[in-house]
N, C-alpha and C. Protein backbone atom coordinates (compact mmCIF):
# COMPACT_ATOMS: atom_id res chain seq x y z
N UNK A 1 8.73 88.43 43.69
CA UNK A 1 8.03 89.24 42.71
C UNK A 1 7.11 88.34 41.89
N UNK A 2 6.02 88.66 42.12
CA UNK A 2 4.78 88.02 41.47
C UNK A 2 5.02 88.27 39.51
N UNK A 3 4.68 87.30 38.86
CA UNK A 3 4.64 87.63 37.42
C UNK A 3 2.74 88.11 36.81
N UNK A 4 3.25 89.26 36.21
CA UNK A 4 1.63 90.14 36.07
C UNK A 4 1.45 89.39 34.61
N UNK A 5 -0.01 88.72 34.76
CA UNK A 5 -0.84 88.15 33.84
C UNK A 5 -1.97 88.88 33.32
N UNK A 6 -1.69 89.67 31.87
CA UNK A 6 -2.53 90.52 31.71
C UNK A 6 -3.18 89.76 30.85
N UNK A 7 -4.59 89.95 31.28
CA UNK A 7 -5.89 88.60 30.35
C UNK A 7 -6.25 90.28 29.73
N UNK A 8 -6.90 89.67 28.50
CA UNK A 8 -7.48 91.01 27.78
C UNK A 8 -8.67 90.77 27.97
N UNK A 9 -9.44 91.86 27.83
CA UNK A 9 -10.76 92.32 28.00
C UNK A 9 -11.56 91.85 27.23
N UNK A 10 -12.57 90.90 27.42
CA UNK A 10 -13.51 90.29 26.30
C UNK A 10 -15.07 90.86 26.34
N UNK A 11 -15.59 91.22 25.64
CA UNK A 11 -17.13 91.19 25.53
C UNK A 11 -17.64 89.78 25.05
N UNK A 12 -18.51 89.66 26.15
CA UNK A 12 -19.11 88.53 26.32
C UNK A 12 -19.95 88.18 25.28
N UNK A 13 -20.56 88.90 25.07
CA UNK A 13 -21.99 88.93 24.02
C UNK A 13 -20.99 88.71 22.99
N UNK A 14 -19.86 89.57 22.27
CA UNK A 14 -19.67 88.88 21.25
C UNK A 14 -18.51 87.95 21.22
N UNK A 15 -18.07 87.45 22.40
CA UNK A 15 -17.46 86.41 22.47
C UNK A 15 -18.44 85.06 22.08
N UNK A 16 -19.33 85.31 22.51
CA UNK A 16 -20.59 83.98 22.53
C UNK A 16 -20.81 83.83 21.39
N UNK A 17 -20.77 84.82 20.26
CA UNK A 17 -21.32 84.95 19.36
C UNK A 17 -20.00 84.39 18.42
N UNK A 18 -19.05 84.54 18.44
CA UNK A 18 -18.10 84.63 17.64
C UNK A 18 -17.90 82.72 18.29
N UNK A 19 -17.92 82.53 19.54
CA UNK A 19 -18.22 80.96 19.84
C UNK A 19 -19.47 80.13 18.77
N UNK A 20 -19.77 80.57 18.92
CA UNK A 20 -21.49 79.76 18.09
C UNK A 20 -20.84 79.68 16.94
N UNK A 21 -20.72 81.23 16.03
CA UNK A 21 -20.19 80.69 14.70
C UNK A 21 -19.43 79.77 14.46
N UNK A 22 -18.57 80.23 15.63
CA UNK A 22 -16.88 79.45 15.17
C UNK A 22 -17.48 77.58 15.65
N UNK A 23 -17.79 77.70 16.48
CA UNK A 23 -18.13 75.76 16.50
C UNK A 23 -19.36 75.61 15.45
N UNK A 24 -20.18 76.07 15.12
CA UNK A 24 -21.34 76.05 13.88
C UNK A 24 -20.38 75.53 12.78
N UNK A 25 -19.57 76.61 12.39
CA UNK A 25 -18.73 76.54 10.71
C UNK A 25 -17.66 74.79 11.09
N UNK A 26 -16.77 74.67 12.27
CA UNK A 26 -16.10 73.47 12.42
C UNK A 26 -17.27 72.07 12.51
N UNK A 27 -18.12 72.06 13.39
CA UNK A 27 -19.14 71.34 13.87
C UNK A 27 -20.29 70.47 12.76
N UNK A 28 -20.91 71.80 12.33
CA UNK A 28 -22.41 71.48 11.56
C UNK A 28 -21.94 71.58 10.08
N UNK A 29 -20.81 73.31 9.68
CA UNK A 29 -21.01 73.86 7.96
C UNK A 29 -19.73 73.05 7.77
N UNK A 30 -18.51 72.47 8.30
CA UNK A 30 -17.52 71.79 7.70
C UNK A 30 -18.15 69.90 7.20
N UNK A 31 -16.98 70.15 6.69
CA UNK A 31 -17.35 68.58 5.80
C UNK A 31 -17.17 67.42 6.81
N UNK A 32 -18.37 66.53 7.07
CA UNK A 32 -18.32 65.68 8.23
C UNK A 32 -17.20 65.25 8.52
N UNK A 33 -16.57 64.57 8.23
CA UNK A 33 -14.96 64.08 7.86
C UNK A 33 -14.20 64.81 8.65
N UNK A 34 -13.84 66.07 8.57
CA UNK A 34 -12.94 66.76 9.01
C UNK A 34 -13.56 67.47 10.44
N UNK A 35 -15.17 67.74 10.58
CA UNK A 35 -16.00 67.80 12.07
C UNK A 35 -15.24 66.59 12.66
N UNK A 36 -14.87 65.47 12.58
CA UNK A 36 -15.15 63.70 12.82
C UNK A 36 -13.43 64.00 13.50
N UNK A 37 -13.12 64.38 12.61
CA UNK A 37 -11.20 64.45 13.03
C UNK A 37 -11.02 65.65 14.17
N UNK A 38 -11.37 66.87 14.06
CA UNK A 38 -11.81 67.65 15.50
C UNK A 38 -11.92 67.03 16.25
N UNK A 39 -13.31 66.49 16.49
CA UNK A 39 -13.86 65.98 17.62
C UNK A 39 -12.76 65.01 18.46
N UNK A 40 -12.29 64.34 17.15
CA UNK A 40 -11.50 63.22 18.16
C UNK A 40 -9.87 63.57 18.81
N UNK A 41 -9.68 64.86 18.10
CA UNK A 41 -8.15 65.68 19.10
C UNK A 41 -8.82 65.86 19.80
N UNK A 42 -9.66 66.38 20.05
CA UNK A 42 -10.62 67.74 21.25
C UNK A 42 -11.10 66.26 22.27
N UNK A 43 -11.53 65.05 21.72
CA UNK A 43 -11.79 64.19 22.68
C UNK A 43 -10.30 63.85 23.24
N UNK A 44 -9.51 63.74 22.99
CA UNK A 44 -8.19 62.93 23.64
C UNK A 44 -8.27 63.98 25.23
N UNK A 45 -8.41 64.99 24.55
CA UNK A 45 -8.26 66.22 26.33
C UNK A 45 -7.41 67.16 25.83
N UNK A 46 -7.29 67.17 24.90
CA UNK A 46 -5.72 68.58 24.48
C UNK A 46 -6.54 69.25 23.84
N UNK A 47 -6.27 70.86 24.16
CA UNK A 47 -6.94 71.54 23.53
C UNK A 47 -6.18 71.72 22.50
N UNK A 48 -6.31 72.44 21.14
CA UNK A 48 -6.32 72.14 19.67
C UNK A 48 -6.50 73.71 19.20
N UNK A 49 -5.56 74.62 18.41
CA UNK A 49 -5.63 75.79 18.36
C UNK A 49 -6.48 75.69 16.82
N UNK A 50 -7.67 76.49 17.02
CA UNK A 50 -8.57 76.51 16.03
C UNK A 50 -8.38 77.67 14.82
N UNK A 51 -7.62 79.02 15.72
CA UNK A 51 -7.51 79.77 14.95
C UNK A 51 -6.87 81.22 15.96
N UNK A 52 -7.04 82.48 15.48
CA UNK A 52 -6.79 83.56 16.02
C UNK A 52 -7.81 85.12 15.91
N UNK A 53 -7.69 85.37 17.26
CA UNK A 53 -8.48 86.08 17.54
C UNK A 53 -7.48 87.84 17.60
N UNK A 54 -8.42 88.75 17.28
CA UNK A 54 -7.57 90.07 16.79
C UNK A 54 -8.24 90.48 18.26
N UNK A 55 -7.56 91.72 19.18
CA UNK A 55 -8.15 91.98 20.69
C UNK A 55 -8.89 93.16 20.25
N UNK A 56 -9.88 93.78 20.50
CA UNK A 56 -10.23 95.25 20.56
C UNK A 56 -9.51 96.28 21.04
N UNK A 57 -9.06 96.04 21.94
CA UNK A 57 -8.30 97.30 22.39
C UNK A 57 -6.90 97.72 21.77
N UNK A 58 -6.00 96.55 20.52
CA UNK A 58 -5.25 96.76 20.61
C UNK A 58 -5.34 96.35 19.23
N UNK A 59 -5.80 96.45 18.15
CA UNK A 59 -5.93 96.01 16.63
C UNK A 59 -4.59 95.14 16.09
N UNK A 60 -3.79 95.72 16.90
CA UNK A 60 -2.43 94.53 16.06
C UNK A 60 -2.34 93.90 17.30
N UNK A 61 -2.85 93.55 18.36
CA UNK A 61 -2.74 92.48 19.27
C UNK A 61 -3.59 91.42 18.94
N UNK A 62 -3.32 89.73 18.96
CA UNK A 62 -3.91 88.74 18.96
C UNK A 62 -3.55 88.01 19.89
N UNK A 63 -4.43 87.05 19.77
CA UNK A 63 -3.90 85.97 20.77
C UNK A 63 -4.57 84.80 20.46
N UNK A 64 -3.82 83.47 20.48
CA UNK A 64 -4.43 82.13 19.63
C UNK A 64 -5.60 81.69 20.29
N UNK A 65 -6.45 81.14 19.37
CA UNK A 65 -7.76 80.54 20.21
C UNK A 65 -7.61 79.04 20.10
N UNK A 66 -7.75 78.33 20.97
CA UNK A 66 -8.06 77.11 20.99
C UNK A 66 -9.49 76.05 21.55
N UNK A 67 -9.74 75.55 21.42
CA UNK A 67 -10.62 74.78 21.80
C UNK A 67 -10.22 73.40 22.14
N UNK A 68 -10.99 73.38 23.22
CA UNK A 68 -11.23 71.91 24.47
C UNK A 68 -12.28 71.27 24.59
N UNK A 69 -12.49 70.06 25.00
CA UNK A 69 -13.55 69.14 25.45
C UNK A 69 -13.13 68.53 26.53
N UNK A 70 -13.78 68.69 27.81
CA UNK A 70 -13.62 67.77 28.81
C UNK A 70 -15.10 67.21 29.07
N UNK A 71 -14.94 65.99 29.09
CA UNK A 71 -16.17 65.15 28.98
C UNK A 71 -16.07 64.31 30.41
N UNK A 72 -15.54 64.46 31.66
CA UNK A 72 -14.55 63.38 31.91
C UNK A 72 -15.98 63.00 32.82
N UNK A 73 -16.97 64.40 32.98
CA UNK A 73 -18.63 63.72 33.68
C UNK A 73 -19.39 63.51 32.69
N UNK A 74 -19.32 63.26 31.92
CA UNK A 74 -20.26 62.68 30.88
C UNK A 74 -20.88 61.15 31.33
N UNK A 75 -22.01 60.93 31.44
CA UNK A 75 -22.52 59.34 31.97
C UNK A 75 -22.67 58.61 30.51
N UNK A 76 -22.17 57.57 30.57
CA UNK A 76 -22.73 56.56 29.63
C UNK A 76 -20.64 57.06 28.32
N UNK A 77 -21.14 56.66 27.21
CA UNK A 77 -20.31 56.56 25.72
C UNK A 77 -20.38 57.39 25.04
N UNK A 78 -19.79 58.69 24.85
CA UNK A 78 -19.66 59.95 23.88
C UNK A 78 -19.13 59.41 22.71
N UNK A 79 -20.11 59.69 21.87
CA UNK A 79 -19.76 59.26 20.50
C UNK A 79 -19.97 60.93 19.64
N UNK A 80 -19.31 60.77 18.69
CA UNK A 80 -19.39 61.92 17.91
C UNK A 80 -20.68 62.46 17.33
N UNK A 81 -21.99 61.53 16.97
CA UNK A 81 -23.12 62.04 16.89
C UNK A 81 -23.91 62.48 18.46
N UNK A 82 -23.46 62.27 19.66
CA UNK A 82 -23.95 62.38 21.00
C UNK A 82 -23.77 64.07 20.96
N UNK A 83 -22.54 63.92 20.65
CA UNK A 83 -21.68 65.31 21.03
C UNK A 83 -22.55 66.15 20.22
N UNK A 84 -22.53 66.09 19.17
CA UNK A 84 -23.41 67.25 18.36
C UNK A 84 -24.08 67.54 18.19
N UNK A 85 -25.14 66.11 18.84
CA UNK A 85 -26.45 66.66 19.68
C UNK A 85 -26.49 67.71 20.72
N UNK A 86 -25.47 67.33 21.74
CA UNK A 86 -25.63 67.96 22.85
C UNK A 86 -25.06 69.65 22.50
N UNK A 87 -24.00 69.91 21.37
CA UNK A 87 -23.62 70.92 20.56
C UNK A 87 -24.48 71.67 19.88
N UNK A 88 -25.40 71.30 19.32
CA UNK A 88 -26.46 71.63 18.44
C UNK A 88 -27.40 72.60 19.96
N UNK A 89 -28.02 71.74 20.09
CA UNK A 89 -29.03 72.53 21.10
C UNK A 89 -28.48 73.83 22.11
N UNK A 90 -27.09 73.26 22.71
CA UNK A 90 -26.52 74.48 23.22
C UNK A 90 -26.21 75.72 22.36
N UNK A 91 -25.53 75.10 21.15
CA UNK A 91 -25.92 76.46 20.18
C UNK A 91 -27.09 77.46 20.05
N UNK A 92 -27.78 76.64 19.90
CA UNK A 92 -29.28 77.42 19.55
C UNK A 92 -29.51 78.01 20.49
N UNK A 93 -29.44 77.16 22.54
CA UNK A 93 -29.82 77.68 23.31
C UNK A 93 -29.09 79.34 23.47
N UNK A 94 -28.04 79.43 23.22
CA UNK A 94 -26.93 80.80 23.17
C UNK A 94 -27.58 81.52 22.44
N UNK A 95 -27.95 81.02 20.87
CA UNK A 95 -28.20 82.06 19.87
C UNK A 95 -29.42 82.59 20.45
N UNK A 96 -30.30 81.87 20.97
CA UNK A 96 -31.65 82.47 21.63
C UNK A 96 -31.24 83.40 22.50
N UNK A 97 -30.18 83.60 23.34
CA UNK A 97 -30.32 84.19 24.69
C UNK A 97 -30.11 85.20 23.78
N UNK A 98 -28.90 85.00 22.88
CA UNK A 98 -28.20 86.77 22.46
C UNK A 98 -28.94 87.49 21.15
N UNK A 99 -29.83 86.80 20.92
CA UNK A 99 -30.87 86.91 20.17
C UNK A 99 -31.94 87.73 20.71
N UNK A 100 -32.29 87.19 22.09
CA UNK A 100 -33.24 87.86 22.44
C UNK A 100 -32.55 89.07 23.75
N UNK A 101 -31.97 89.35 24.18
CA UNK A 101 -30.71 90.20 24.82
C UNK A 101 -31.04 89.30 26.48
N UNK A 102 -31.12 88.15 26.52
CA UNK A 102 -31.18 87.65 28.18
C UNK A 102 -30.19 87.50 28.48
N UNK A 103 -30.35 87.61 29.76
CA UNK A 103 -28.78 87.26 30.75
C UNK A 103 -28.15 85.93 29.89
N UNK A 104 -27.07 85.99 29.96
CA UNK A 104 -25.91 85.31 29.76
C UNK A 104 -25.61 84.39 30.80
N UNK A 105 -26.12 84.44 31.67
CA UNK A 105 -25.84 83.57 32.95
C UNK A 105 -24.18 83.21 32.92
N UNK A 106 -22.98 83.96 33.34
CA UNK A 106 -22.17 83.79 33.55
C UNK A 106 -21.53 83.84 35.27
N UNK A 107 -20.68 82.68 34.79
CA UNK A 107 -20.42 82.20 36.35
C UNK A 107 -18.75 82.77 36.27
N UNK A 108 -17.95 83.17 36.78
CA UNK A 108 -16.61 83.47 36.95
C UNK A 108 -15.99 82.65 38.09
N UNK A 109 -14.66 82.49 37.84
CA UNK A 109 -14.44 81.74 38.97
C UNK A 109 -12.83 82.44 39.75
N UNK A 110 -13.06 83.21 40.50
CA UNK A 110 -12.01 83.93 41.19
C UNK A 110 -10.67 83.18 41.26
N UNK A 111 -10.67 81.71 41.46
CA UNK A 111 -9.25 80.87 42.15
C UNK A 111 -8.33 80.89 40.25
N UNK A 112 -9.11 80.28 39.11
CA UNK A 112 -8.94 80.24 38.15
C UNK A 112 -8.67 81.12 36.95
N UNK A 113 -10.04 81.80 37.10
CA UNK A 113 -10.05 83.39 36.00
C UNK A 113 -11.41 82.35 34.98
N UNK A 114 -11.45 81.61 35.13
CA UNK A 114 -12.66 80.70 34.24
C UNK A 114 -13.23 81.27 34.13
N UNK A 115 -14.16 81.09 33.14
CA UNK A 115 -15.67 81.91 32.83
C UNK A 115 -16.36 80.75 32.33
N UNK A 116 -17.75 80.64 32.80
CA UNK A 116 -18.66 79.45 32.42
C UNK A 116 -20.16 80.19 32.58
N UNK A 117 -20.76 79.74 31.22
CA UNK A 117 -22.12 79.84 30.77
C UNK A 117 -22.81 79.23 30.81
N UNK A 118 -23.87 79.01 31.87
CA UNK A 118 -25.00 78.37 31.99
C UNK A 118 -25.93 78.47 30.89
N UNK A 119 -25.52 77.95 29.57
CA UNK A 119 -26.67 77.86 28.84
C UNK A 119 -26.47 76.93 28.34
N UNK A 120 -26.85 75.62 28.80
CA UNK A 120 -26.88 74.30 28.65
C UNK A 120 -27.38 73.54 27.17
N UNK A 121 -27.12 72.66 26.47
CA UNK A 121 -27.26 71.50 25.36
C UNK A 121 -27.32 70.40 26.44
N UNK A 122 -28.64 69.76 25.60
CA UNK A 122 -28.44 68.64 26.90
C UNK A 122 -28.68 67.63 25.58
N UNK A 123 -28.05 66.39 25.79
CA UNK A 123 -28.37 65.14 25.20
C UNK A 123 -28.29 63.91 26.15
N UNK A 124 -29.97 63.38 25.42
CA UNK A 124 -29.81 62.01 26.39
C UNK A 124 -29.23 60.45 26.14
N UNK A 125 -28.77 59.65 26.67
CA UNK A 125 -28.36 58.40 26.79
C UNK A 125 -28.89 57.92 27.82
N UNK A 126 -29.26 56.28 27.41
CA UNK A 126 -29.99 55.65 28.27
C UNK A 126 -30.99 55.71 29.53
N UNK A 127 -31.75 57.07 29.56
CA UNK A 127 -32.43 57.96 30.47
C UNK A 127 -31.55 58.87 31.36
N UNK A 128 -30.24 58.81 31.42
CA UNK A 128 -29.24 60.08 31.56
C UNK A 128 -29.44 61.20 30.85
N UNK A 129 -29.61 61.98 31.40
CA UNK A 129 -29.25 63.41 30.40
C UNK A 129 -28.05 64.15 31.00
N UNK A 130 -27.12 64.02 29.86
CA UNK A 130 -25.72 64.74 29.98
C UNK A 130 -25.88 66.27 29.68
N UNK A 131 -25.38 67.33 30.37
CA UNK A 131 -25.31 68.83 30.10
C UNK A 131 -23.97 68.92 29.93
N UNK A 132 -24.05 69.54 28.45
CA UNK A 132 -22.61 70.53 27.66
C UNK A 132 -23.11 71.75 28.14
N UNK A 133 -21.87 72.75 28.46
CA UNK A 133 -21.70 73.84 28.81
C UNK A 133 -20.76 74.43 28.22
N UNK A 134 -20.43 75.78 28.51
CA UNK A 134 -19.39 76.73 27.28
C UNK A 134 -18.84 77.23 28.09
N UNK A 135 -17.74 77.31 27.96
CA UNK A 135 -16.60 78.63 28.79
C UNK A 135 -15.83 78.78 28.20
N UNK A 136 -14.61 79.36 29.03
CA UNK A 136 -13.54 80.52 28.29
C UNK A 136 -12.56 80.19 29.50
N UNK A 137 -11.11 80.00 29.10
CA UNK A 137 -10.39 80.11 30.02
C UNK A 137 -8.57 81.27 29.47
N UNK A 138 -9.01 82.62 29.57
CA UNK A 138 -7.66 82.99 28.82
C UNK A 138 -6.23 83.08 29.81
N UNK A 139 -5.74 82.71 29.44
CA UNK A 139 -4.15 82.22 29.71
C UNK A 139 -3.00 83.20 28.98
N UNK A 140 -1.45 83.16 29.10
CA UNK A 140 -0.95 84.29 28.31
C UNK A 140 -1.16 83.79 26.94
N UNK A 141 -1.81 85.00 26.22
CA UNK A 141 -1.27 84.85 24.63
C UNK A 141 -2.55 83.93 24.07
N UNK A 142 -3.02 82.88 24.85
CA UNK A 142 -4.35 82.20 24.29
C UNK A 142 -5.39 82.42 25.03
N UNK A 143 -6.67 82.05 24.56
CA UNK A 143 -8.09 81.90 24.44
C UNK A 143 -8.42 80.38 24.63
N UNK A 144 -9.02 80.00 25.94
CA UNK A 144 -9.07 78.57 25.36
C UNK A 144 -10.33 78.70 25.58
N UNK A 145 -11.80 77.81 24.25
CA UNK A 145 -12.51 77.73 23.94
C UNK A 145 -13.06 76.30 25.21
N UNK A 146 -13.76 76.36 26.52
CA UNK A 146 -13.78 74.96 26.83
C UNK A 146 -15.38 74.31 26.14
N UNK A 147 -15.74 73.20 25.99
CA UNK A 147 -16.84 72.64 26.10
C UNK A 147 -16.97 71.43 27.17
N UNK A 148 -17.91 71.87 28.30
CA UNK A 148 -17.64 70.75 29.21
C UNK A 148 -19.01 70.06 29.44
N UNK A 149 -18.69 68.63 29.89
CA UNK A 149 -19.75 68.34 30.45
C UNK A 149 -19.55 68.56 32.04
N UNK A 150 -21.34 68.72 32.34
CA UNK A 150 -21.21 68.86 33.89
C UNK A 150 -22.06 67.40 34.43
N UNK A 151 -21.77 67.19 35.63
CA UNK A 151 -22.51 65.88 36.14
C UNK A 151 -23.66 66.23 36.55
N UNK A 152 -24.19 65.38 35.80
CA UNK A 152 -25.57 65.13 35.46
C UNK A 152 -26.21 64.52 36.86
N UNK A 153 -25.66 64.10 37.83
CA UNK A 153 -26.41 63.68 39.37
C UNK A 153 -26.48 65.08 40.24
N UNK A 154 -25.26 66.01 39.98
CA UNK A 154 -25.72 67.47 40.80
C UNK A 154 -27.12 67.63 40.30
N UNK A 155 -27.89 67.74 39.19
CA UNK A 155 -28.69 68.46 39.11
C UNK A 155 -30.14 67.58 39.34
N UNK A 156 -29.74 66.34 39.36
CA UNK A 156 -30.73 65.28 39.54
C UNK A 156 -31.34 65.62 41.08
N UNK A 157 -30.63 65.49 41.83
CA UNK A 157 -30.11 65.84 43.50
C UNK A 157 -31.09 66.87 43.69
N UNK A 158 -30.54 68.32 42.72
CA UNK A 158 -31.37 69.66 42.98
C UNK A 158 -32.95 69.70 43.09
N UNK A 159 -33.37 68.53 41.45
CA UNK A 159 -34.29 68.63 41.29
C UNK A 159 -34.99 68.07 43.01
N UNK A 160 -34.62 66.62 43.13
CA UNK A 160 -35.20 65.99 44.30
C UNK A 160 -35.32 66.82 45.16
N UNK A 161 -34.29 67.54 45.43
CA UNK A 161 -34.08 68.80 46.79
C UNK A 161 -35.86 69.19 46.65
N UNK A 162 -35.95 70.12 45.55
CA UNK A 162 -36.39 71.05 44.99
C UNK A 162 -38.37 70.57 45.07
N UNK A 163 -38.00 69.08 44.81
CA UNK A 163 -39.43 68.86 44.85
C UNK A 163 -40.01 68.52 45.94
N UNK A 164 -38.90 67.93 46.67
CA UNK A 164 -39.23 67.51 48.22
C UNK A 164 -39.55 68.98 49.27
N UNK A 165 -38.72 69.84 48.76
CA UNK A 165 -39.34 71.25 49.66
C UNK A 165 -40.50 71.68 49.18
N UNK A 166 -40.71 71.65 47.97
CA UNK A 166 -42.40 71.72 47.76
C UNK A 166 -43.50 70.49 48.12
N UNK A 167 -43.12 69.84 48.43
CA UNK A 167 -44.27 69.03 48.67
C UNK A 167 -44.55 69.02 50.39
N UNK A 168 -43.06 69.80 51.03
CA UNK A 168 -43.47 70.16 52.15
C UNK A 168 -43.73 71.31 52.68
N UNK A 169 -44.30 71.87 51.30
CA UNK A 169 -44.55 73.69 51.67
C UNK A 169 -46.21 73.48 51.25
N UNK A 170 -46.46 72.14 50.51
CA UNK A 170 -47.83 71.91 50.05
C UNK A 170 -48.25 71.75 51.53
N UNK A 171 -47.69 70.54 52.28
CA UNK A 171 -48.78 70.12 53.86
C UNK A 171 -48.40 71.13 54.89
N UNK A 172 -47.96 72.02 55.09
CA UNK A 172 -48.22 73.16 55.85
C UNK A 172 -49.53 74.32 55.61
């Protein structure tokens, strides 16, 4: 007998939204000091329960939210001003999408239940550019908030792909 894992039902749009604030107010509006002490649980790899979320469908149902950082493709030295670069811009990039009502670019991942948002923060180091990304991974009873980096050579690769088929769609 299989054990039934009931994930609750999220709206995306204001999941994203309720993401932005919620890393904005810890991140940018809290007192550096205590942004500085975050960062560095959330860097060890343990996610870190930030707070609690009330469900829609069920007003006295919650379930804890936490937040993660896996950095483990990050190129080069994540330092806490890196991060909030690369935090900062992905913010904005979100607030733009749901701002302006564009796709969400969400990726799901069937084996897992993951959810990941292609709406990238990018910060550079030493001509690397590292991409932060946002997801969601709910589990029983929690919300986990991820922030990941993705490797930065997949997309290097794409580009090359990408330019090399055009330059052979130019000599035809």
């Amino acid at each position: 007998m299989t054990e039934s894992r009931e994930v609750p039902t999220i709206n995306m749009e204001r999941f994203l939204t309720l993401a932005v604030q919620m890393l904005d107010s810890y991140f940018f509006k809290e007192h550096k000091e205590k942004a500085r002490k975050l960062f560095k649980e959330i860097d060890t790899g343990q996610a870190v329960r930030v707070g609690t979320l009330n469900l829609e469908q069920d007003r006295k149902a919650s379930v804890a939210l936490k937040l993660a950082l896996d950095h483990s493709e990050y190129r080069g030295h994540l330092t806490f001003h890196r991060f909030r670069q690369g935090l900062d811009t992905m913010l904005k990039n979100i607030a733009g999408h749901i701002r302006r009502k564009q796709d969400l670019n969400v990726f799901n991942s069937e084996e897992t239940g993951e959810v990941l948002f292609n709406i990238p923060g990018l910060v550079e180091e030493h001509g690397t550019v590292n991409i932060l990304v946002l997801g969601l991974q709910a589990l029983q009873g929690t919300i986990v908030v991820k922030l990941q980096f993705l490797d930065p050579a997949q997309f290097q690769k794409e580009a090359e792909s990408d330019a090399a088929a055009g330059s052979d769609d130019a000599g035809n």
